[in-house]
N, C-alpha and C. Protein backbone atom coordinates (compact mmCIF):
# COMPACT_ATOMS: atom_id res chain seq x y z
N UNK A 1 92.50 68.27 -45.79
CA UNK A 1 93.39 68.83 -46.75
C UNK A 1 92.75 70.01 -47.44
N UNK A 2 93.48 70.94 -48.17
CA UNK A 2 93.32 72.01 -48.87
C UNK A 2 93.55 71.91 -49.89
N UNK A 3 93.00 72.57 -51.23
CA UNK A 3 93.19 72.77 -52.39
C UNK A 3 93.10 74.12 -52.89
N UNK A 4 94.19 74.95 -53.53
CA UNK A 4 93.39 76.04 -54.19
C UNK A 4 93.50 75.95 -55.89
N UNK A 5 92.88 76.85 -56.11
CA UNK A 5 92.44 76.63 -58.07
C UNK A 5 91.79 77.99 -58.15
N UNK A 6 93.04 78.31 -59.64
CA UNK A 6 92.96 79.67 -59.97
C UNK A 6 92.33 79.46 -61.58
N UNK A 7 91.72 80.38 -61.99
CA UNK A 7 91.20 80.23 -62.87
C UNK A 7 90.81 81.48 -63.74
N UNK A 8 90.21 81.76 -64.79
CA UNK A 8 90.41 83.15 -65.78
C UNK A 8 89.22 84.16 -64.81
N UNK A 9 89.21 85.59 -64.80
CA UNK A 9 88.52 86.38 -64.32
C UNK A 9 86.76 86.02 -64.23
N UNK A 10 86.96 85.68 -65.37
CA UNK A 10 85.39 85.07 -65.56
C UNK A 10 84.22 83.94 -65.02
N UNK A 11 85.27 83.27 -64.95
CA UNK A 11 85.35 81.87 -64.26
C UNK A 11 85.08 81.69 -62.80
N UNK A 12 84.65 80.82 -62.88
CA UNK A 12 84.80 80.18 -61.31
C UNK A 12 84.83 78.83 -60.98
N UNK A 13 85.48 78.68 -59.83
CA UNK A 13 86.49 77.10 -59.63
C UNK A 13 85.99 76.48 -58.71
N UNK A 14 85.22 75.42 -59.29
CA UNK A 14 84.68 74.28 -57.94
C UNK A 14 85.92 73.26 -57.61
N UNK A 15 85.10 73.03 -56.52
CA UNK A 15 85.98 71.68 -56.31
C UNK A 15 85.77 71.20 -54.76
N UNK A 16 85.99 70.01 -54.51
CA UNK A 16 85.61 69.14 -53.31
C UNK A 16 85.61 70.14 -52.03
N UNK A 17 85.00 69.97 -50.92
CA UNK A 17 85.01 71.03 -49.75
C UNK A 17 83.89 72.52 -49.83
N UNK A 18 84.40 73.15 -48.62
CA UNK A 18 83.87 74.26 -47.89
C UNK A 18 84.47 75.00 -48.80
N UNK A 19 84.43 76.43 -49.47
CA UNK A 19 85.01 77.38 -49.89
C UNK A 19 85.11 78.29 -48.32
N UNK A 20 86.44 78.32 -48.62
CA UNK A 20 87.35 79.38 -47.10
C UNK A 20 88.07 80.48 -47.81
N UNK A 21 88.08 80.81 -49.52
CA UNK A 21 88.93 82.00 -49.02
C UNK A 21 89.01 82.09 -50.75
N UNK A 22 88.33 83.13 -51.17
CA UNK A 22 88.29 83.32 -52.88
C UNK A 22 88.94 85.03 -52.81
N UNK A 23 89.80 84.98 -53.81
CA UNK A 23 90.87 86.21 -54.06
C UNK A 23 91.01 86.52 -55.19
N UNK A 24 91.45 87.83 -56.04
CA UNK A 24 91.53 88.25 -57.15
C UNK A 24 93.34 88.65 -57.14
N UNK A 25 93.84 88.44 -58.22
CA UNK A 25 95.34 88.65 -58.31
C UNK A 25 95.26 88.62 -59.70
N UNK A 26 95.49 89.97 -60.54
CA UNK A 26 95.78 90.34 -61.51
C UNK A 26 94.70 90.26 -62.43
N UNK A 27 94.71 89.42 -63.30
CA UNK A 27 93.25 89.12 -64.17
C UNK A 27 92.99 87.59 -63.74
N UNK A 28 93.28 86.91 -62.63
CA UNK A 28 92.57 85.76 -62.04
C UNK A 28 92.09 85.39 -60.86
N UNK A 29 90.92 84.56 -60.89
CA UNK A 29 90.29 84.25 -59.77
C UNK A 29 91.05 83.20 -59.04
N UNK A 30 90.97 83.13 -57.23
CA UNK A 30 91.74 81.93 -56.83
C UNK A 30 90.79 81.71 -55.62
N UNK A 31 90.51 80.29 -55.76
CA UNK A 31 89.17 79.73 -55.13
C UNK A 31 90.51 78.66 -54.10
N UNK A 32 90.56 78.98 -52.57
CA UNK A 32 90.71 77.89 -51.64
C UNK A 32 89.79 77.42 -51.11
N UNK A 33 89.42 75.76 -51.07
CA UNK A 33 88.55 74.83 -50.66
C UNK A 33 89.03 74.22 -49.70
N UNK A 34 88.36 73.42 -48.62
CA UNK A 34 89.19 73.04 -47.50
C UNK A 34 88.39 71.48 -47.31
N UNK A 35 88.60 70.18 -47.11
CA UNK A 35 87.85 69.24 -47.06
C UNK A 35 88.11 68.87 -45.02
N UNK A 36 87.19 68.77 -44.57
CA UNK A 36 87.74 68.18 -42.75
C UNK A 36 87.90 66.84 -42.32
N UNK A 37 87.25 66.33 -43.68
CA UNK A 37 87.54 64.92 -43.09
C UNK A 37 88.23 63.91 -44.11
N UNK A 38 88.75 62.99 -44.26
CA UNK A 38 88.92 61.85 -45.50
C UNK A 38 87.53 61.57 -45.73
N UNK A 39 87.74 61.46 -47.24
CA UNK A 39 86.50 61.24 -47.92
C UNK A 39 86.80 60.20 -49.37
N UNK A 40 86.19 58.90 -49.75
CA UNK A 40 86.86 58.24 -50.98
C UNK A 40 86.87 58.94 -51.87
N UNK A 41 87.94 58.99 -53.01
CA UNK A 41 88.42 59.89 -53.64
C UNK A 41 87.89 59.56 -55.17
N UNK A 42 86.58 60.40 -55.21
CA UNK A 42 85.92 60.90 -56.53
C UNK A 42 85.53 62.37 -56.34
N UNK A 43 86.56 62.99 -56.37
CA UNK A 43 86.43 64.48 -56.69
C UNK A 43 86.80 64.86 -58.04
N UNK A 44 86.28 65.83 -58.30
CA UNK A 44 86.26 66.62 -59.14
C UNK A 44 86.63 68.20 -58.91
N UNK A 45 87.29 68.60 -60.11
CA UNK A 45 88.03 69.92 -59.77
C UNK A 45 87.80 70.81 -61.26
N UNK A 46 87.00 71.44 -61.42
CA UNK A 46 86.84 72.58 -62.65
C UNK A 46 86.73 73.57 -62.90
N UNK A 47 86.51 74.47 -63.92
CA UNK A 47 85.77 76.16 -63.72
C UNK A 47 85.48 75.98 -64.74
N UNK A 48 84.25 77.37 -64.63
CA UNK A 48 83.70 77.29 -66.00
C UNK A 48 83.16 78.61 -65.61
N UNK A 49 82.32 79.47 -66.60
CA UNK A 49 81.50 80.98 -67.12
C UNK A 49 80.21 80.75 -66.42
N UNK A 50 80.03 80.22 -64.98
CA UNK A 50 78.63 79.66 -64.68
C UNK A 50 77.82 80.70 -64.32
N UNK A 51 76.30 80.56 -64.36
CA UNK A 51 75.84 81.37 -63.95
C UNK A 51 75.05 80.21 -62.48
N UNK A 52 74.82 80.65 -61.04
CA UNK A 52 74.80 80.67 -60.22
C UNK A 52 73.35 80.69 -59.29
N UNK A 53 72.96 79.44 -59.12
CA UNK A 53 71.23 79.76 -58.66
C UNK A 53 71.63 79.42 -57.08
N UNK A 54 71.17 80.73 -55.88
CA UNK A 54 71.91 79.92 -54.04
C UNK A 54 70.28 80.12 -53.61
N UNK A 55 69.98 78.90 -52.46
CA UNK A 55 69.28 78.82 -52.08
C UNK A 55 69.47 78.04 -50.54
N UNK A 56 68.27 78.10 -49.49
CA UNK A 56 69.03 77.41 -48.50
C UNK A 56 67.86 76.48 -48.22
N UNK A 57 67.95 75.14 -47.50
CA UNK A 57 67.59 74.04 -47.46
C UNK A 57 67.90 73.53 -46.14
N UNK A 58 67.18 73.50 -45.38
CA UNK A 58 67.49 72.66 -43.65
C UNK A 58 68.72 73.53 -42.57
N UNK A 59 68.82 74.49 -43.25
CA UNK A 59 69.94 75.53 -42.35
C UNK A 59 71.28 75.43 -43.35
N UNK A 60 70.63 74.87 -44.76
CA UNK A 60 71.86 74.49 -45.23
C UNK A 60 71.97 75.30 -46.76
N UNK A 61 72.87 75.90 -47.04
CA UNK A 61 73.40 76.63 -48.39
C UNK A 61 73.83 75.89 -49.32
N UNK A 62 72.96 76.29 -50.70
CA UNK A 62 73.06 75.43 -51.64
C UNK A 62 73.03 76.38 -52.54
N UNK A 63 74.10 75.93 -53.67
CA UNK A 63 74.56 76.63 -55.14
C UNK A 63 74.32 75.52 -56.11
N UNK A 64 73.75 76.00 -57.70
CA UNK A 64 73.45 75.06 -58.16
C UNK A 64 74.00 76.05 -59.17
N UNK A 65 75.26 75.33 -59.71
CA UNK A 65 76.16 76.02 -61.16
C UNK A 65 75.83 75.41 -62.08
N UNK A 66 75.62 76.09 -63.22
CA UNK A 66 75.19 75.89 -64.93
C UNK A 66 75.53 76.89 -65.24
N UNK A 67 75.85 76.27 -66.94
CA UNK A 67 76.18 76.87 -68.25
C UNK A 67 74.62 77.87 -68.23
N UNK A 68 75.24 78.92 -68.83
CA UNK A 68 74.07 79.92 -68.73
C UNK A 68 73.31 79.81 -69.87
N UNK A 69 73.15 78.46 -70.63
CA UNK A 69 72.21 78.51 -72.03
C UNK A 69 71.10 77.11 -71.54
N UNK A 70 71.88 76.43 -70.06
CA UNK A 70 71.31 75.21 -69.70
C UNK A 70 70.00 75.83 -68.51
N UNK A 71 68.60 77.03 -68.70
CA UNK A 71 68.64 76.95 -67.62
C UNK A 71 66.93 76.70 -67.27
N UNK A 72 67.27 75.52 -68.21
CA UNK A 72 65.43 75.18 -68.04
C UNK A 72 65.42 73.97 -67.22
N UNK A 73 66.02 73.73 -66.44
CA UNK A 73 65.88 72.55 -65.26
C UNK A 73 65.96 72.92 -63.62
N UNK A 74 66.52 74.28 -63.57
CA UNK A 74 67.13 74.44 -62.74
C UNK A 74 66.15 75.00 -61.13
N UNK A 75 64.88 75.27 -61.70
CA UNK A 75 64.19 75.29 -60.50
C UNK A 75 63.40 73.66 -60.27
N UNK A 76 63.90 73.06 -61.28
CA UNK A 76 63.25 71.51 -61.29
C UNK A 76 64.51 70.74 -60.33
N UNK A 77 65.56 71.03 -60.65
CA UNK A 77 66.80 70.60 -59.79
C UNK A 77 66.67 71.03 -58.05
N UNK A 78 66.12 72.69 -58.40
CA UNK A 78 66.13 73.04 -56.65
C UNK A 78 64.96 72.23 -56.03
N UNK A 79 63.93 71.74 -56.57
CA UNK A 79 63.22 71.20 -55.58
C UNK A 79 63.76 69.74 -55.58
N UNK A 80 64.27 68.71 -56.32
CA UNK A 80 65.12 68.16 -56.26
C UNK A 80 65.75 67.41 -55.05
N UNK A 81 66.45 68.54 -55.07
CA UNK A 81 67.55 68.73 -53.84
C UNK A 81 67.09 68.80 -52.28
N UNK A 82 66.00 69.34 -52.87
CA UNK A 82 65.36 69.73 -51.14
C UNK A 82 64.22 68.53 -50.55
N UNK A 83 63.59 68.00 -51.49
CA UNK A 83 62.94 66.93 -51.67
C UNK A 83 64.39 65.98 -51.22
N UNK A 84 64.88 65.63 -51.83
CA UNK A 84 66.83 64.65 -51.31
C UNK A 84 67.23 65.00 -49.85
N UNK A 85 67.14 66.08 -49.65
CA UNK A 85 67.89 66.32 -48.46
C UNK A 85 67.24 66.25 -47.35
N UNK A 86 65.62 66.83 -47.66
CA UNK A 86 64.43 66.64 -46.09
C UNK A 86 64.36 64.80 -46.18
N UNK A 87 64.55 63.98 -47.25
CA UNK A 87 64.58 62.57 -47.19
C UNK A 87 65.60 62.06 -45.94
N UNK A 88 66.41 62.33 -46.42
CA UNK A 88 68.00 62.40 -45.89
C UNK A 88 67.89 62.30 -44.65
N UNK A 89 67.23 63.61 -44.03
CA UNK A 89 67.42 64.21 -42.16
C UNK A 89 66.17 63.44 -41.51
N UNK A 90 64.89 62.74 -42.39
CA UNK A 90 64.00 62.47 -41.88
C UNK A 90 64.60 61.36 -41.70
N UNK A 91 65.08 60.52 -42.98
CA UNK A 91 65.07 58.43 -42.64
C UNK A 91 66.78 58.26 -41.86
N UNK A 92 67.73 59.18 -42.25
CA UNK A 92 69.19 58.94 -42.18
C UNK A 92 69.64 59.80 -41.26
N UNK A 93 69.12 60.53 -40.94
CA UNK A 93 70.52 61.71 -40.12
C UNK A 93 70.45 62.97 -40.77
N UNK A 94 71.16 63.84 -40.03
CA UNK A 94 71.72 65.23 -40.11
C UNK A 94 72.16 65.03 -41.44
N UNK A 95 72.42 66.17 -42.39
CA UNK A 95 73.43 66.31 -43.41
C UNK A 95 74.65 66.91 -43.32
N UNK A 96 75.65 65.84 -43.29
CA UNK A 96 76.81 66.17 -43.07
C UNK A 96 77.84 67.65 -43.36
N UNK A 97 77.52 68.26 -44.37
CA UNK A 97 77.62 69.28 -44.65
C UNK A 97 77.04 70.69 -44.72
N UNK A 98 77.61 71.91 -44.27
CA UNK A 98 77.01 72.95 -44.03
C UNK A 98 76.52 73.53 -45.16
N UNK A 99 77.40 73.13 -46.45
CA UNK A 99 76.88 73.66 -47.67
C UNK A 99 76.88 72.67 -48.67
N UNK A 100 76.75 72.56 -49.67
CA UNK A 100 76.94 72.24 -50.78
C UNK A 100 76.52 72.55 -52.19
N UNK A 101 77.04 72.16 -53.08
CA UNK A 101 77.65 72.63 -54.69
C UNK A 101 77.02 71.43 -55.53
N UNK A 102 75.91 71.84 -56.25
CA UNK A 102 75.85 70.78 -57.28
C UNK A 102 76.41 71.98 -58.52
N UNK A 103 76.92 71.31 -59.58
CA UNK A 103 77.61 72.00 -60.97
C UNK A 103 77.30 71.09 -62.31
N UNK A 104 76.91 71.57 -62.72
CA UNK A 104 76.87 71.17 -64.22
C UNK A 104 78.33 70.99 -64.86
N UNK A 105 78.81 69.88 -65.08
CA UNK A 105 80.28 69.95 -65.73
C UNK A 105 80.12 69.81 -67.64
N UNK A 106 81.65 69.29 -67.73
CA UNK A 106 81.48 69.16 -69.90
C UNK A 106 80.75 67.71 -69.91
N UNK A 107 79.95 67.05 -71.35
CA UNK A 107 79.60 66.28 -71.58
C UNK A 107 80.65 65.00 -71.66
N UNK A 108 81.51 65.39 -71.94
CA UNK A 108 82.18 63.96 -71.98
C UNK A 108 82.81 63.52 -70.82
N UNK A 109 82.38 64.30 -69.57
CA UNK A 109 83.06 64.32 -68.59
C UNK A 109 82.27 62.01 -67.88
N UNK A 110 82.92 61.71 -66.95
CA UNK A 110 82.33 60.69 -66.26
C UNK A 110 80.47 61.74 -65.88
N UNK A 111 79.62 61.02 -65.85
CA UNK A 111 78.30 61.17 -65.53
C UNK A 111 78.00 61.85 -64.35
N UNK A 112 78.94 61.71 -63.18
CA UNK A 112 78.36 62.20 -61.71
C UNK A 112 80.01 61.67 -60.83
N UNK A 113 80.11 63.19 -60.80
CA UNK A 113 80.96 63.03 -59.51
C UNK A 113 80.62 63.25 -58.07
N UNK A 114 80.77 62.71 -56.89
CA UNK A 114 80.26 62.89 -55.71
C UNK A 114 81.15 63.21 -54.80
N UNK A 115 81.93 63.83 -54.22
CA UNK A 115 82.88 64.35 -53.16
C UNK A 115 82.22 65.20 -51.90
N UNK A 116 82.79 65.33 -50.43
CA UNK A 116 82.33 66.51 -49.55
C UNK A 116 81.97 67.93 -50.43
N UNK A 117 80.65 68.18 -50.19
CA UNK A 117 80.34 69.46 -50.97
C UNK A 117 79.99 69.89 -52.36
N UNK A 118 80.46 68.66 -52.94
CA UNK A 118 80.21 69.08 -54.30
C UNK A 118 79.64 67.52 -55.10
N UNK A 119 78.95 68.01 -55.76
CA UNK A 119 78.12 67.21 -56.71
C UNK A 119 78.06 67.73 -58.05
N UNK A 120 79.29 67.14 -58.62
CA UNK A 120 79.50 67.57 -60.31
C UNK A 120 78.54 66.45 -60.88
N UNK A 121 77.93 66.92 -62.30
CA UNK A 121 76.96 65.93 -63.27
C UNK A 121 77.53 66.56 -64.20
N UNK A 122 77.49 66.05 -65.43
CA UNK A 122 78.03 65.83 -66.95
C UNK A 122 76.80 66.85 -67.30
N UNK A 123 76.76 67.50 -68.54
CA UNK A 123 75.68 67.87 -69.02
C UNK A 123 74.25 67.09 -69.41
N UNK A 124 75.13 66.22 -70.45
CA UNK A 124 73.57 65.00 -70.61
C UNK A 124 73.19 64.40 -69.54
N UNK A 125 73.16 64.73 -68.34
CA UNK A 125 72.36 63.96 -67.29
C UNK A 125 71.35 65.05 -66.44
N UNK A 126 70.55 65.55 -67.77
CA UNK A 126 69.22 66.31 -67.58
C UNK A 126 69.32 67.50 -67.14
N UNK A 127 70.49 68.23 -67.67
CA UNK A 127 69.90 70.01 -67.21
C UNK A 127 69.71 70.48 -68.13
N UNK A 128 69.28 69.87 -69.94
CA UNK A 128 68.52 70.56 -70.58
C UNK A 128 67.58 69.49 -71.18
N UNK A 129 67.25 68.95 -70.50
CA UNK A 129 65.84 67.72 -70.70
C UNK A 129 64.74 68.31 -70.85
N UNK A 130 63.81 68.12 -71.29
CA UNK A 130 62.27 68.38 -71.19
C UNK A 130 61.67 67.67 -70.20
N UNK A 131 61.57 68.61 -69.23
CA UNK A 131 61.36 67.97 -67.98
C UNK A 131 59.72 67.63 -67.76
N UNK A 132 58.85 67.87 -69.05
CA UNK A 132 57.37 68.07 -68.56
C UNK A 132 56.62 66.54 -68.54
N UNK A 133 57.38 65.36 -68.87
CA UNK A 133 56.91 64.14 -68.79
C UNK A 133 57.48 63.53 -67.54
N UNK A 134 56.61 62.42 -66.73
CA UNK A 134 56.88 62.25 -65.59
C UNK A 134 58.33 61.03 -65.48
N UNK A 135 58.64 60.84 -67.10
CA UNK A 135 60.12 59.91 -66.87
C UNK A 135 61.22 60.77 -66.76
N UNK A 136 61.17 62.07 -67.28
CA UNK A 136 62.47 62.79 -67.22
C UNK A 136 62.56 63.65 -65.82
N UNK A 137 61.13 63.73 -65.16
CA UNK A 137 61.47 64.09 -63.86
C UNK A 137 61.78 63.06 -62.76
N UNK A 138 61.20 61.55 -62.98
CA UNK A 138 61.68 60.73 -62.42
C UNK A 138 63.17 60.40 -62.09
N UNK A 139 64.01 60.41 -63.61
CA UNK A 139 65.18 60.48 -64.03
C UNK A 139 66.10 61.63 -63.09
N UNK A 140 65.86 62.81 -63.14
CA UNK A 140 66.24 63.71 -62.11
C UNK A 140 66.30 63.99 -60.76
N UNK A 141 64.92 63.33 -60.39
CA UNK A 141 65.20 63.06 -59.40
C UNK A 141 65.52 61.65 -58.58
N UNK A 142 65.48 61.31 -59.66
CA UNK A 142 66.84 59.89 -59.15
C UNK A 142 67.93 60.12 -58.77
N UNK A 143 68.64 60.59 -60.04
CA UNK A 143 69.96 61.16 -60.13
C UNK A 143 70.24 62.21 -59.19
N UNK A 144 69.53 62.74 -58.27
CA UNK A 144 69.86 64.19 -57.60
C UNK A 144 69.86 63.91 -55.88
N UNK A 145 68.68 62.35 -56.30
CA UNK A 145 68.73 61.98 -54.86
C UNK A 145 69.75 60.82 -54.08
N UNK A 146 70.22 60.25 -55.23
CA UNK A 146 71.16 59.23 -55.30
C UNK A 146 72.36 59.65 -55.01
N UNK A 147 73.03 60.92 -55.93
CA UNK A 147 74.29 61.67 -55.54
C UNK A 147 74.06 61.87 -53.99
N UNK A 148 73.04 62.53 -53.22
CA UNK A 148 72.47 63.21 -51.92
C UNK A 148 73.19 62.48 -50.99
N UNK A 149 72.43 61.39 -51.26
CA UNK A 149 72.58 60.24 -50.47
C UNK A 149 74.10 59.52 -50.29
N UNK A 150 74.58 59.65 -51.54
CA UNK A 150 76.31 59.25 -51.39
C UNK A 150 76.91 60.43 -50.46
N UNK A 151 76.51 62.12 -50.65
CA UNK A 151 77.29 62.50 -49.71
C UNK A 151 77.00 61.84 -48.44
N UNK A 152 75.72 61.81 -47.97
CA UNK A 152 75.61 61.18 -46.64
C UNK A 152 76.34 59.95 -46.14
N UNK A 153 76.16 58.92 -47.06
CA UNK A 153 76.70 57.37 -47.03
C UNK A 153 78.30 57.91 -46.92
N UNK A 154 78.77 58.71 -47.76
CA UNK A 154 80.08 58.55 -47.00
C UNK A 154 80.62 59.11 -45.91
N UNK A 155 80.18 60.13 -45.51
CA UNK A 155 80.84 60.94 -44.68
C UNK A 155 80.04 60.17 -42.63
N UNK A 156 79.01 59.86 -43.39
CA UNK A 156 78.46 58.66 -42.18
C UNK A 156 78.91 57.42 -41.81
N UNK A 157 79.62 56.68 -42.25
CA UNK A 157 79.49 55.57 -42.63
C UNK A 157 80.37 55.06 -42.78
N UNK A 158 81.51 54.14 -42.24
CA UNK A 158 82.72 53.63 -42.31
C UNK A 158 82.43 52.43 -43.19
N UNK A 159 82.80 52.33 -44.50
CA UNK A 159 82.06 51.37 -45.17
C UNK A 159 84.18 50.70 -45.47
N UNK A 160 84.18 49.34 -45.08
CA UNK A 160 85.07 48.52 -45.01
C UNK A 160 85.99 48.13 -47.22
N UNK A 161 87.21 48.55 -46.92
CA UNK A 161 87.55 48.23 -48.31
C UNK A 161 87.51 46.44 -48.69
N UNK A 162 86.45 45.80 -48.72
CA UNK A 162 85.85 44.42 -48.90
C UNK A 162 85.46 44.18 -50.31
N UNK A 163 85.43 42.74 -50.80
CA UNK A 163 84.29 42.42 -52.02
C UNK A 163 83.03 42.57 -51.47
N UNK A 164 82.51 43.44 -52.44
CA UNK A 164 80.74 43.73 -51.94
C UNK A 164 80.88 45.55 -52.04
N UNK A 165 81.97 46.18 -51.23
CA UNK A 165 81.91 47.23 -51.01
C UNK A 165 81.42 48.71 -51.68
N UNK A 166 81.98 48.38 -53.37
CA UNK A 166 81.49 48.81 -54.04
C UNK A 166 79.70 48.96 -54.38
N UNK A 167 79.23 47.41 -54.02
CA UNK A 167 78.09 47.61 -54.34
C UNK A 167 77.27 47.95 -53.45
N UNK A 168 77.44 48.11 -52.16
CA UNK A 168 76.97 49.03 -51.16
C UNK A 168 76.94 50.32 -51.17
N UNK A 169 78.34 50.79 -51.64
CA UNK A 169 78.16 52.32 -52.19
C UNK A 169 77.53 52.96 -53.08
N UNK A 170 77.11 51.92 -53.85
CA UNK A 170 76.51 52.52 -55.00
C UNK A 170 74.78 51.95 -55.56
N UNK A 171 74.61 50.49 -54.66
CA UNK A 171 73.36 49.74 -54.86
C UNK A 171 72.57 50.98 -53.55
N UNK A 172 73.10 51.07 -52.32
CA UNK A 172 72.21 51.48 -51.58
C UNK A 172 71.54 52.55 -51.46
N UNK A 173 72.64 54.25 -52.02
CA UNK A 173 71.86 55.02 -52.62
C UNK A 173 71.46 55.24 -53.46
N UNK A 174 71.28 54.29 -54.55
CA UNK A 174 70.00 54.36 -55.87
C UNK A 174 68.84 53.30 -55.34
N UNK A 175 68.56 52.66 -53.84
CA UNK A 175 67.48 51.94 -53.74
C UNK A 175 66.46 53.24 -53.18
N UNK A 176 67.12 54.15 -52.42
CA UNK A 176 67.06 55.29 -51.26
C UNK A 176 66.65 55.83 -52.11
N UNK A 177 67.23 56.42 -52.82
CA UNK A 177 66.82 57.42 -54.06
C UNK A 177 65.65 56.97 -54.61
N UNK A 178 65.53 55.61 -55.01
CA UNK A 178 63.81 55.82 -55.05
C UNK A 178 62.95 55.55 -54.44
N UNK A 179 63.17 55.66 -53.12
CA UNK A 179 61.77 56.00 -52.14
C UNK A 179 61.79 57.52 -52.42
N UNK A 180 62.54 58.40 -52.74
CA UNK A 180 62.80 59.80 -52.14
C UNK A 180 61.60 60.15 -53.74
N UNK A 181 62.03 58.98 -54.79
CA UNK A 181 61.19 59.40 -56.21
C UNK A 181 59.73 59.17 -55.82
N UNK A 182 59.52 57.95 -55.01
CA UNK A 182 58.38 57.66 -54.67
C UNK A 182 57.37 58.58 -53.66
N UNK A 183 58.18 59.05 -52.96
CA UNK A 183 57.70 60.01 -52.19
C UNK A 183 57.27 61.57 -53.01
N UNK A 184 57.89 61.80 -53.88
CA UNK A 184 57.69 63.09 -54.34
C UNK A 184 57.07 62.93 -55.82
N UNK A 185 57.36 62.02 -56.24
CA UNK A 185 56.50 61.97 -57.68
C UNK A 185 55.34 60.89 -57.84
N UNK A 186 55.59 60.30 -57.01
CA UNK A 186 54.38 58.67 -56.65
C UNK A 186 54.92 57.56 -57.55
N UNK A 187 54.05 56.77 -57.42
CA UNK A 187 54.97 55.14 -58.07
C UNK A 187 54.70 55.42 -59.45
């Protein structure tokens, strides 16, 4: 399925999927996203004044959106990610996606959304932490490797609508996630 989302000049519009096709019409932006496969439905859809860190990772393109006053985490986030994702292709497989979007969303938002492509987090879940003690980098990269890992778990993984199911989706990549802590920050 497709989605598009228009939003003020300034702005820019995430949301679940590949970006296929961003256009300007008058004083607004219009962001079409395209998803290829069914995916369980915790997406997230926003815009915001972000400012924009791209980097690439395993053949793979990565954007990491924040508020432009949040931006003392954000090379702590890119290794993060890349640390998550070489986990990923070494113990699990390929990464399902050619790109992906982590975004900083509003604070009162739910904590972590996980959809194809995009990985929305709330503000208070460490992109303006003091990252120089080894619990708040632990913390991050929990949280960065855990989301990782849900894209993988789902888009891999025919996981059955059962009692239990939930806690497979959600016990197995926060066990994963901390080998990925263990591996990169030590016990």
């Amino acid at each position: 399925g497709s989605i598009t989302v228009s939003t003020k000049s300034n702005q820019t519009a995430i949301a679940s999927g590949e970006l296929i096709k961003e256009w300007k019409e008058a004083d607004r932006n219009f962001y079409k996203y395209h998803i290829a496969q069914p995916s369980p439905f915790d997406w997230y859809v926003g815009s915001a004044d972000y400012h924009v860190k791209t980097f690439k990772t395993s053949e793979m393109d990565v954007q990491i959106l924040h508020d432009p006053k949040h931006y003392f985490n954000i090379d702590f986030y890119e290794k993060a990610v890349i640390d998550a994702i070489t986990f990923v292709e070494q113990n699990l497989g390929n990464f399902p996606f050619k790109s992906i979007k982590i975004a900083e969303i509003p604070y009162y938002q739910e904590a972590f959304y996980s959809s194809p492509g995009l990985i929305a987090i709330s503000e208070k879940e460490g992109w303006y932490a003091d990252h120089s003690a080894l619990k708040e980098q632990a913390y991050i990269y929990q949280t960065m490797s855990s989301q990782i890992i849900k894209q993988w778990l789902y888009a891999s993984l025919d996981i059955a609508n059962v009692q239990g199911a939930n806690m497979l989706k959600n016990a197995l990549p926060e066990a994963l996630a901390l080998k990925v802590v263990e591996q990169s920050l030590g016990k």
